[in-house]
N, C-alpha and C. Protein backbone atom coordinates (compact mmCIF):
# COMPACT_ATOMS: atom_id res chain seq x y z
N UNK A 1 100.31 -18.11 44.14
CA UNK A 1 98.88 -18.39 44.15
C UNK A 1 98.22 -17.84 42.89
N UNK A 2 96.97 -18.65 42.21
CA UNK A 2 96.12 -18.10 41.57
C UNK A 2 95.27 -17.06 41.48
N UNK A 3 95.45 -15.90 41.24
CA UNK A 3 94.74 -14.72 41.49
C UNK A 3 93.35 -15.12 41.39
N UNK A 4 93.13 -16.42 40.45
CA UNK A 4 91.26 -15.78 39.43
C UNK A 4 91.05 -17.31 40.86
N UNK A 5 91.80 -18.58 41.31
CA UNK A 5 91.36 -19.13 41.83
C UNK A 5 90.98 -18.72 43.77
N UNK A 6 91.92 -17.53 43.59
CA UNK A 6 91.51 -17.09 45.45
C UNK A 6 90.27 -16.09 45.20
N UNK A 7 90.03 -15.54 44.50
CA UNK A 7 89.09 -14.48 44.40
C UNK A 7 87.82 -15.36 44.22
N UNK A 8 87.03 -16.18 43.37
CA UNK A 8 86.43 -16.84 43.62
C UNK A 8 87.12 -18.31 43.17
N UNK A 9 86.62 -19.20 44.56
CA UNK A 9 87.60 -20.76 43.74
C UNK A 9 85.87 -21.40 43.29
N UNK A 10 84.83 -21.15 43.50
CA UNK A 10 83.65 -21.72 42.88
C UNK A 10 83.49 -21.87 41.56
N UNK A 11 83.89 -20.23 41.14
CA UNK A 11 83.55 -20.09 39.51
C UNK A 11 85.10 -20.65 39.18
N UNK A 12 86.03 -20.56 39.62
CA UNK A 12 87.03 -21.50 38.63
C UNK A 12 86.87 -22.41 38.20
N UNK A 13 86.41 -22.91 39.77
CA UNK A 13 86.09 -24.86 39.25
C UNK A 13 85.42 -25.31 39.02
N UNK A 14 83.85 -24.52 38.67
CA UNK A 14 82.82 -24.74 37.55
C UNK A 14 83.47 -24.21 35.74
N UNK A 15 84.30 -23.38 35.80
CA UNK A 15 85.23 -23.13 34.59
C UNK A 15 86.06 -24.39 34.10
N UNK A 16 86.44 -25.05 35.34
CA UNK A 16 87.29 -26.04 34.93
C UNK A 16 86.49 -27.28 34.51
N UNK A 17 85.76 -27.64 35.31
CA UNK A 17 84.34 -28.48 34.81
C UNK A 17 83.91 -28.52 33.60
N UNK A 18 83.74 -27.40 33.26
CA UNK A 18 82.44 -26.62 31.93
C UNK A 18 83.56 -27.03 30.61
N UNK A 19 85.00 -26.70 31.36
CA UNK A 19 85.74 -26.77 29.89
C UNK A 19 86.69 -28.14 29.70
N UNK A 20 86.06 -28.87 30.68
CA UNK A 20 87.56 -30.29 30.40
C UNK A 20 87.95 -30.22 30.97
N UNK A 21 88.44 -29.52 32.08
CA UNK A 21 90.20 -29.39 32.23
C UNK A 21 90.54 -29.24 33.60
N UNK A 22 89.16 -30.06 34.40
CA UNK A 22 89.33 -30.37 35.85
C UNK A 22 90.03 -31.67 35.66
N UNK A 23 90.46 -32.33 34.70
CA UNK A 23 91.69 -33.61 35.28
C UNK A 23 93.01 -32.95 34.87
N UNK A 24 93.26 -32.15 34.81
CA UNK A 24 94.59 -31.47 34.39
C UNK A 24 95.56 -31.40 35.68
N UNK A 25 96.58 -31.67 35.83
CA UNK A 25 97.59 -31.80 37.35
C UNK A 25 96.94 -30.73 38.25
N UNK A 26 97.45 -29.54 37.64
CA UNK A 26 96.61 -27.91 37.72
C UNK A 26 95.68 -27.89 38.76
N UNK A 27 94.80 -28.44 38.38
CA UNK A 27 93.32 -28.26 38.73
C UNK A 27 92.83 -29.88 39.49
N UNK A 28 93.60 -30.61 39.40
CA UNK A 28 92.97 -32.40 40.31
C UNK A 28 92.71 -31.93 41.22
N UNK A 29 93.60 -31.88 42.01
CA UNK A 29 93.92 -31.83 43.59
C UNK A 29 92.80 -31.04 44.12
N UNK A 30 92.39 -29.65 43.68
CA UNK A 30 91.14 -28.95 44.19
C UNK A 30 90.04 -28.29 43.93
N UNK A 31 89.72 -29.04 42.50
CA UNK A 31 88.46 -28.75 42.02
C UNK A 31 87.28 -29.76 42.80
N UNK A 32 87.64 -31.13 43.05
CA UNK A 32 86.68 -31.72 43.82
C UNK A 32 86.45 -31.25 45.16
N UNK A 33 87.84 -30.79 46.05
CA UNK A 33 87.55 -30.15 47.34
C UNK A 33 86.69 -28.72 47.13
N UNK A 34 86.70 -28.04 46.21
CA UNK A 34 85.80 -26.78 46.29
C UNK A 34 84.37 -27.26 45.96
N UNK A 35 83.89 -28.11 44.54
CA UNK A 35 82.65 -28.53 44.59
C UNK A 35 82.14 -28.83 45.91
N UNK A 36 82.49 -30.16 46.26
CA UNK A 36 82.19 -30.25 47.21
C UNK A 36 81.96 -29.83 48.53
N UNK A 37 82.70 -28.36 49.04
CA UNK A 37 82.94 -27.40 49.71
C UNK A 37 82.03 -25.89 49.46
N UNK A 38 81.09 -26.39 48.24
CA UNK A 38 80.43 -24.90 47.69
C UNK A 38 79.54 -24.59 48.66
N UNK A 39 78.16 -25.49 49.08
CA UNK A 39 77.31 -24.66 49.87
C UNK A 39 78.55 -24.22 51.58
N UNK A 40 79.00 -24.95 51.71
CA UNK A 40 79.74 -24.19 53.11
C UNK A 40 80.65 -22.84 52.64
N UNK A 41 81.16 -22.73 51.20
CA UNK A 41 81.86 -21.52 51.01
C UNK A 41 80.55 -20.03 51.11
N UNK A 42 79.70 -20.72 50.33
CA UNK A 42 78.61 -19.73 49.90
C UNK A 42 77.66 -19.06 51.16
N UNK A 43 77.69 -20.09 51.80
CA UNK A 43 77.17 -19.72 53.40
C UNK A 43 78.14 -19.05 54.55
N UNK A 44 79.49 -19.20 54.12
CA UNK A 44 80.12 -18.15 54.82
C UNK A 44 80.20 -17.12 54.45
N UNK A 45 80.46 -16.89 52.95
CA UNK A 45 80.06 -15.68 52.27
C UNK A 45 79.30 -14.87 52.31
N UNK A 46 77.51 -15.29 52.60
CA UNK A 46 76.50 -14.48 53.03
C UNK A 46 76.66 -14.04 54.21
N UNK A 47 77.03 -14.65 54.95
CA UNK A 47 77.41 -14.52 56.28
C UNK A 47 78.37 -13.20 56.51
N UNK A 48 79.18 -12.86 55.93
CA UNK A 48 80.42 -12.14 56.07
C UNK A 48 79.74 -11.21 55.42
N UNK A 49 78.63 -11.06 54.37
CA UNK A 49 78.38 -9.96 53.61
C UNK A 49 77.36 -9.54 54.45
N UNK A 50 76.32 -10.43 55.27
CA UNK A 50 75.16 -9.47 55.89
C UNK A 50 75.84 -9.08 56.95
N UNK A 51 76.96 -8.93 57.55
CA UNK A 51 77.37 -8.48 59.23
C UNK A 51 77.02 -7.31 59.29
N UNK A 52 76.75 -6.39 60.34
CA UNK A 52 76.12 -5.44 60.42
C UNK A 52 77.47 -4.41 60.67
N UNK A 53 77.40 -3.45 59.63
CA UNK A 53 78.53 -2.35 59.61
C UNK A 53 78.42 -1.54 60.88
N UNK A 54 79.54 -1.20 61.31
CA UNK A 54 80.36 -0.48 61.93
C UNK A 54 80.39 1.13 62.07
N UNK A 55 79.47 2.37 62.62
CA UNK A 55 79.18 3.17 62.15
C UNK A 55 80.26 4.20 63.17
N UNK A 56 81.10 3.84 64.48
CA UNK A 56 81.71 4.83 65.31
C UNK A 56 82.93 3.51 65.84
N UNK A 57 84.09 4.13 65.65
CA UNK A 57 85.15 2.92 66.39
C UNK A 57 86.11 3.83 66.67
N UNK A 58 86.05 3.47 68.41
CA UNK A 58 87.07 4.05 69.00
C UNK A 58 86.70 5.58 69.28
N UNK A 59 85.02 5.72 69.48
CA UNK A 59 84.75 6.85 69.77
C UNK A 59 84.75 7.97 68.67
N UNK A 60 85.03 7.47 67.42
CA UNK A 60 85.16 8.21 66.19
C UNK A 60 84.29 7.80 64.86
N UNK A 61 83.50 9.00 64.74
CA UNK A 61 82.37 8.27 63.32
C UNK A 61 82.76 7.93 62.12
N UNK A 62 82.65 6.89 61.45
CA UNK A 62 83.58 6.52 60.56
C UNK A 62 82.38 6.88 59.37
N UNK A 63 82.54 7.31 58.69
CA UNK A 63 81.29 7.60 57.24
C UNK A 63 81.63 6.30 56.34
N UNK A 64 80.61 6.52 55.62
CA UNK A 64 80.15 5.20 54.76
C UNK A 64 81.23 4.73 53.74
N UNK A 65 81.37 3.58 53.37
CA UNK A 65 82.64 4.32 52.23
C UNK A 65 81.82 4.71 50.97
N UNK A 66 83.12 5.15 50.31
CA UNK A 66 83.05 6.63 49.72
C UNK A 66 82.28 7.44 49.84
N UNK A 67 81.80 7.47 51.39
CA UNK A 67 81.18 8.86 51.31
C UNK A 67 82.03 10.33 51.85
N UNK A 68 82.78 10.99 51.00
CA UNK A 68 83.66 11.85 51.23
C UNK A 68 83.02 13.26 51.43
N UNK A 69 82.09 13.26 51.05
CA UNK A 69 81.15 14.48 51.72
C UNK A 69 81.02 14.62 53.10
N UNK A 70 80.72 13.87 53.70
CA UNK A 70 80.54 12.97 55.07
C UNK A 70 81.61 13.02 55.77
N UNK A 71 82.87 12.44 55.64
CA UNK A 71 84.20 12.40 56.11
C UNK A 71 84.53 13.61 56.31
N UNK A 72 84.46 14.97 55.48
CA UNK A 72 85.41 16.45 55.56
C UNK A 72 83.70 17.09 56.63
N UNK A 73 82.73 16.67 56.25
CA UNK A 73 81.74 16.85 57.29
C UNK A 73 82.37 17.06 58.70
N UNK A 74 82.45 15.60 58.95
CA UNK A 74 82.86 15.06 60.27
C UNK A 74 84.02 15.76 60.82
N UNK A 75 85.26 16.39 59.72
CA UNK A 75 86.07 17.14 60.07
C UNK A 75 85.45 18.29 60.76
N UNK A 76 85.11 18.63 59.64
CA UNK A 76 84.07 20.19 60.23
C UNK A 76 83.30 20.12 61.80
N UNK A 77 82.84 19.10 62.01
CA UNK A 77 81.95 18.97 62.91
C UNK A 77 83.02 18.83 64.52
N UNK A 78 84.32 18.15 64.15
CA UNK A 78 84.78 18.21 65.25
C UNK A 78 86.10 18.68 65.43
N UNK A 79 85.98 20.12 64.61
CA UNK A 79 87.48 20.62 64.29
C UNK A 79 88.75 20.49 64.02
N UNK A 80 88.42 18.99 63.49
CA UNK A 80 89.98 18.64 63.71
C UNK A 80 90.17 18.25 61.79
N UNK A 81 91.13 17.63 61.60
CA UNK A 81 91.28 17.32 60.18
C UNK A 81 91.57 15.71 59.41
N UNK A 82 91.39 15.00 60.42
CA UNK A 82 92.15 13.65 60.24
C UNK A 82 90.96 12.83 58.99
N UNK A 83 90.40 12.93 58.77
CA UNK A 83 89.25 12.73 57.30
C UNK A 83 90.09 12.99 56.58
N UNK A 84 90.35 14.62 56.48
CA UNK A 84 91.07 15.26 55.33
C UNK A 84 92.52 14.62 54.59
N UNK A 85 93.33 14.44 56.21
CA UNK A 85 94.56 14.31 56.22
C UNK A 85 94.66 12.71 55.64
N UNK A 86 93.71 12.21 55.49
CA UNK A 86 93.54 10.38 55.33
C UNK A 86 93.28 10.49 53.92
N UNK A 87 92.48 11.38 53.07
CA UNK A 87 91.87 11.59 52.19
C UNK A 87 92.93 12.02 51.27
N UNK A 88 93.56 13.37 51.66
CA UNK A 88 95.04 13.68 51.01
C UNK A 88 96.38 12.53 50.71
N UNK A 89 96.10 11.81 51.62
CA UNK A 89 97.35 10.67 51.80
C UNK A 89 97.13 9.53 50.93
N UNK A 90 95.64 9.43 50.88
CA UNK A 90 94.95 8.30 49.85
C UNK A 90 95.08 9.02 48.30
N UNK A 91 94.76 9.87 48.03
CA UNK A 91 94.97 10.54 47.05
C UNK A 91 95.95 10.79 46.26
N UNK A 92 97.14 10.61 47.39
CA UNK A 92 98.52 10.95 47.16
C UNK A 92 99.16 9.50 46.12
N UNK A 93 98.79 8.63 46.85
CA UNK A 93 99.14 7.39 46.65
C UNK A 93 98.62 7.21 45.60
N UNK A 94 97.25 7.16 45.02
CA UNK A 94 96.42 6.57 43.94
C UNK A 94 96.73 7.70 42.53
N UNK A 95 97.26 8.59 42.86
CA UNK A 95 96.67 9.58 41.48
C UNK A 95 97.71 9.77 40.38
N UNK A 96 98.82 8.77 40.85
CA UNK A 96 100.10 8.40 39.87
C UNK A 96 99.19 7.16 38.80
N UNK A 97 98.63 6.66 39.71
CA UNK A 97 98.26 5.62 38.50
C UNK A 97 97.06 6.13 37.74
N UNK A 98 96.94 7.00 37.63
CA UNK A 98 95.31 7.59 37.10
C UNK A 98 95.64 8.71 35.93
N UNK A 99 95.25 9.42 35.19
CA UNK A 99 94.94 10.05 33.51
C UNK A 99 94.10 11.25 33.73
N UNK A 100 94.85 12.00 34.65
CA UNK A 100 93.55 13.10 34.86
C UNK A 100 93.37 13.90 33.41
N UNK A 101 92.12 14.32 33.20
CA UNK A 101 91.46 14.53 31.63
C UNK A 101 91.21 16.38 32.50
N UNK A 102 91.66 16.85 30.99
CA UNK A 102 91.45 18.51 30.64
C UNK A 102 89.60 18.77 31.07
N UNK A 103 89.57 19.35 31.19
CA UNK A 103 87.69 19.90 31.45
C UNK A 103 87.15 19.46 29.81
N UNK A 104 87.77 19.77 28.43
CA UNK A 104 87.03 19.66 27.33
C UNK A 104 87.46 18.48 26.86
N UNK A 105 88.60 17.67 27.52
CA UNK A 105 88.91 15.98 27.23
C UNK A 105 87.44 14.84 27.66
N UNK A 106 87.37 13.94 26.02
CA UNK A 106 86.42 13.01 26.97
C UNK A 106 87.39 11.91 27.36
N UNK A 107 85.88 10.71 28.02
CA UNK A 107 86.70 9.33 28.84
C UNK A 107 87.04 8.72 27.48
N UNK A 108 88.73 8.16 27.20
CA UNK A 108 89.17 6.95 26.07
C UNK A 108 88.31 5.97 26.06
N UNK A 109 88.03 5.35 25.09
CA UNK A 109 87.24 3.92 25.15
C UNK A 109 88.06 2.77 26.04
N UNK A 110 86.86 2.23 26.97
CA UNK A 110 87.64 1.37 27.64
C UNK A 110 88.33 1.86 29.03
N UNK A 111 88.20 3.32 29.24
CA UNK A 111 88.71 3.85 30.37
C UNK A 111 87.27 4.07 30.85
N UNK A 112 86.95 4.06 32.45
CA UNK A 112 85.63 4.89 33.60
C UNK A 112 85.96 5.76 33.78
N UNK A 113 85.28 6.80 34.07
CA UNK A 113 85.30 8.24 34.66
C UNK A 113 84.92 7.90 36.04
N UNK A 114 86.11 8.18 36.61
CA UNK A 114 85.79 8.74 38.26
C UNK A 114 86.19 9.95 38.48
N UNK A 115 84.95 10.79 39.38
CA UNK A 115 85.30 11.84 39.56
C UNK A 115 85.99 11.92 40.75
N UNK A 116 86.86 12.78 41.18
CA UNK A 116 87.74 13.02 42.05
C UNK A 116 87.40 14.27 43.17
N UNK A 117 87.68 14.18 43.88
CA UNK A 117 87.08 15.57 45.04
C UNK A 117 88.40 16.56 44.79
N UNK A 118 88.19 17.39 45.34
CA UNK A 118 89.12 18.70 45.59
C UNK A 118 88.85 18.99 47.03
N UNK A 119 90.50 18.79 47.44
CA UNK A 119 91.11 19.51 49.16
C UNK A 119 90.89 20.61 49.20
């Protein structure tokens, strides 16, 4: 599958439009089914984006995302650690792919600064 065409197929196939190259084999078959398919994509889309979030499941308060203040909160609040233990495990996983910088290192051009919490 097309990464740039599942993520949005609207703006592809106004891309493909804009540049020629909606008669290309590539692109026949479903640039007319998405035009034509835009206000029903776009209306499910709003749809899926206004649903009303989810604030306790399964009897357990789930904090906002990224709100990690909130999460080791919630630990605190009900003695237990499973925020933490979710937080450590996520951490674990992500921080191979990441460039942690010295305190007097700045951000490379082209790299974001995210700051990171401490367990």
């Amino acid at each position: 599958m097309n990464i740039a065409y599942d993520a949005s197929p609207i703006k592809a196939a106004r891309y493909a439009v804009a540049n020629k190259i909606a008669d290309e084999p590539a692109f026949r078959w479903w640039v007319p089914y998405i035009l034509e398919q835009e206000k029903r994509i776009i209306k499910a889309v709003k749809r899926r984006a206004t649903k009303k979030r989810t604030t306790e499941k399964f009897g357990v308060e789930l904090p906002k995302p990224n709100d990690v203040r909130r999460a080791l909160k919630i630990d605190e609040e009900t003695s237990t650690s499973h925020w933490r233990d979710t937080l450590t495990k996520e951490a674990k996983t992500v921080l191979p792919a990441l460039k942690v910088l010295e305190r007097n290192e700045t951000t490379p051009p082209g790299f974001k600064y995210i700051e990171l919490f401490t367990l």
